[in-house]
Protein backbone atom coordinates (compact mmCIF):
# COMPACT_ATOMS: atom_id res chain seq x y z
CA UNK A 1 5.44 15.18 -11.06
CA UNK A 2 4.76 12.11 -8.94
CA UNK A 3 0.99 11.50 -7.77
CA UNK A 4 -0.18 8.33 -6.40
CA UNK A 5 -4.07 6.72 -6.72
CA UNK A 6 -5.63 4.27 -4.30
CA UNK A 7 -8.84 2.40 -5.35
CA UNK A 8 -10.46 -1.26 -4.41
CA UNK A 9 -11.48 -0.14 -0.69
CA UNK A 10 -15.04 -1.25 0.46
CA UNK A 11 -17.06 -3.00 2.76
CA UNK A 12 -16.65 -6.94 3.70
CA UNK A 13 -17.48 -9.38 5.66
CA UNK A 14 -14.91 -11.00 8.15
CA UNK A 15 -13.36 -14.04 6.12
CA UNK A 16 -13.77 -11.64 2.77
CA UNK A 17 -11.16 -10.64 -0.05
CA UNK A 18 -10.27 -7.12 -1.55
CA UNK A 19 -7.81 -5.92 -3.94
CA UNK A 20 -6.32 -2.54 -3.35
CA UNK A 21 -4.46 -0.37 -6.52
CA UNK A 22 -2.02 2.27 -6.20
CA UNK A 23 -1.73 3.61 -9.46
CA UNK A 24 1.80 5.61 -9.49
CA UNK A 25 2.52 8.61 -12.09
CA UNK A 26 5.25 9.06 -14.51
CA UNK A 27 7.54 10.52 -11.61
CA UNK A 28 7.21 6.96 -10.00
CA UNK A 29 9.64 4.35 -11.99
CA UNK A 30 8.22 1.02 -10.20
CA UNK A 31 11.58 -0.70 -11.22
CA UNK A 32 13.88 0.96 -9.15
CA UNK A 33 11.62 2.50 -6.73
CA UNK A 34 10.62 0.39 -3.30
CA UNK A 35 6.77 1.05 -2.54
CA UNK A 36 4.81 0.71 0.79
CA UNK A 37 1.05 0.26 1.81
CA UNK A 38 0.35 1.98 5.17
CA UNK A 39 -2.89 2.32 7.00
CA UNK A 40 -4.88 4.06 9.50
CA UNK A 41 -7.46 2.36 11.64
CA UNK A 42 -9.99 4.25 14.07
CA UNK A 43 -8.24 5.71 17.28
CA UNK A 44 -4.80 4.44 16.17
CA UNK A 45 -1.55 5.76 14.20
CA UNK A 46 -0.63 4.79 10.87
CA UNK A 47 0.94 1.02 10.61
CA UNK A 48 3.43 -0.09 7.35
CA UNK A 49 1.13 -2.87 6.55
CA UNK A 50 3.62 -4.59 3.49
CA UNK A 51 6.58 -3.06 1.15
CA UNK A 52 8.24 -4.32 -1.95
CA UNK A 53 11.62 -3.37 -2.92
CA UNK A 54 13.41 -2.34 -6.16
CA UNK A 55 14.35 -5.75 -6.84
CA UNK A 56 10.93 -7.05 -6.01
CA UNK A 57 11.39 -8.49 -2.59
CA UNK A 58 7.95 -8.17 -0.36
CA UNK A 59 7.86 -7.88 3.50
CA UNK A 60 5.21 -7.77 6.14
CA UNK A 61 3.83 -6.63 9.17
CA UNK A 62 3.30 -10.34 11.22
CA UNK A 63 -0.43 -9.09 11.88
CA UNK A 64 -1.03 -9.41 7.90
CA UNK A 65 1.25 -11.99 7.02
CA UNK A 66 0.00 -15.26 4.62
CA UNK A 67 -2.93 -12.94 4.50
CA UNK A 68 -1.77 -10.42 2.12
CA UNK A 69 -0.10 -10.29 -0.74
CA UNK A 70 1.49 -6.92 -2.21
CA UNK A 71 2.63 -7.15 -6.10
CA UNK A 72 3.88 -4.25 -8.86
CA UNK A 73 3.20 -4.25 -12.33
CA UNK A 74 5.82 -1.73 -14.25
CA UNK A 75 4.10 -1.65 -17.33
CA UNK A 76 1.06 -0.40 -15.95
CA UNK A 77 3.19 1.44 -12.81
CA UNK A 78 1.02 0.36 -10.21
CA UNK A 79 1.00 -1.43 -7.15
CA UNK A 80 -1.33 -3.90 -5.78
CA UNK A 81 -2.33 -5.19 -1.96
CA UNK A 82 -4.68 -8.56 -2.23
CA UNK A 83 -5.94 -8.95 1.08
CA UNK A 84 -7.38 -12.24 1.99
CA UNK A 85 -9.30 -13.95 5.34
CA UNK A 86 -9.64 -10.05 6.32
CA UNK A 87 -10.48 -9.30 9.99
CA UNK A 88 -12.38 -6.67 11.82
CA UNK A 89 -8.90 -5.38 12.63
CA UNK A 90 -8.04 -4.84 9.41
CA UNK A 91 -10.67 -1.90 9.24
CA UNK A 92 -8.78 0.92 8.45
CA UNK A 93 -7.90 3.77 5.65
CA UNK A 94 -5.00 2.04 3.56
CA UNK A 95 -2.59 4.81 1.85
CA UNK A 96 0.14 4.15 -0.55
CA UNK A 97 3.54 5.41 -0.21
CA UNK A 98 6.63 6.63 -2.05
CA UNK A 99 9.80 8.13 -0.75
CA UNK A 100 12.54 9.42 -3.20
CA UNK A 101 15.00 9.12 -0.41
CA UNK A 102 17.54 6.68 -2.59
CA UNK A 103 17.67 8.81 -5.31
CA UNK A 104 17.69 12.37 -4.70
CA UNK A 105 19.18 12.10 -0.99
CA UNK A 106 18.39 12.77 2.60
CA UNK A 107 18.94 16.19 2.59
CA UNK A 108 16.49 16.46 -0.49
CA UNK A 109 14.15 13.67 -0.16
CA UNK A 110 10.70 13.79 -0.12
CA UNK A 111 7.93 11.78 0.65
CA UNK A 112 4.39 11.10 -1.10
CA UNK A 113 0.93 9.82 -0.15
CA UNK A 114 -2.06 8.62 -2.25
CA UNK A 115 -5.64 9.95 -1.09
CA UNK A 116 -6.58 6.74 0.58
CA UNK A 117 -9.14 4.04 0.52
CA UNK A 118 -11.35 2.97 2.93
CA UNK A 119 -11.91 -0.37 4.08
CA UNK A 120 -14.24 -1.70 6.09
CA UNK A 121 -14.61 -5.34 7.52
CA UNK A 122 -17.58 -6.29 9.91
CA UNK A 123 -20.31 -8.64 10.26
């Protein structure tokens, strides 16, 4: 019923741009649902890295901030992360996320993960 998609991850150079997608299943309305990017870097725990909210609002982590930028589109129920002037910090395994906490409860919520996407920035 709900199934999420990363794609975009590669290799760049420090200073480079990617575009991540999170393309969201039927399950996922993008209009009332907020949406999160996580990620996982080598040796370290899974960061929130940006989130949007139902009504659109974005926030971020202060280590990405004016860097990236995360959007939705409803009609094609995906979300996007442009990340810009990326870092070798920023190497890491980026995951979407989904929680239908706010509509079903929190005593029968559940939480869902894309794949991830790996992306890697060195010299």
């Amino acid at each position: 019923q709900v199934r999420l998609v990363e794609s975009g991850g590669g290799e760049v150079q420090p200073g480079g741009s990617l575009t991540l997608s999170c393309a969201a299943s039927r399950g996922v309305i993008l209009t009332i649902s907020p949406m999160s990017w996580y990620r996982q870097a080598p040796g370290k725990g899974r960061e929130l890295v940006a989130s949007i909210t139902e009504s659109g609002k974005p926030n971020y982590a202060d280590s990405v901030k004016g860097r990236f930028t995360i959007s939705r589109d409803g009609a094609k129920n995906a979300v996007y992360l442009q990340m810009d002037s990326l870092k070798p910090e920023d190497t890491a395994v980026y995951y979407c996320y989904y929680t239908n906490l706010w509509i079903i409860g929190p005593t029968r919520f559940r939480e869902f993960w894309g794949q991830g996407t790996l992306v890697t920035v060195s010299s």
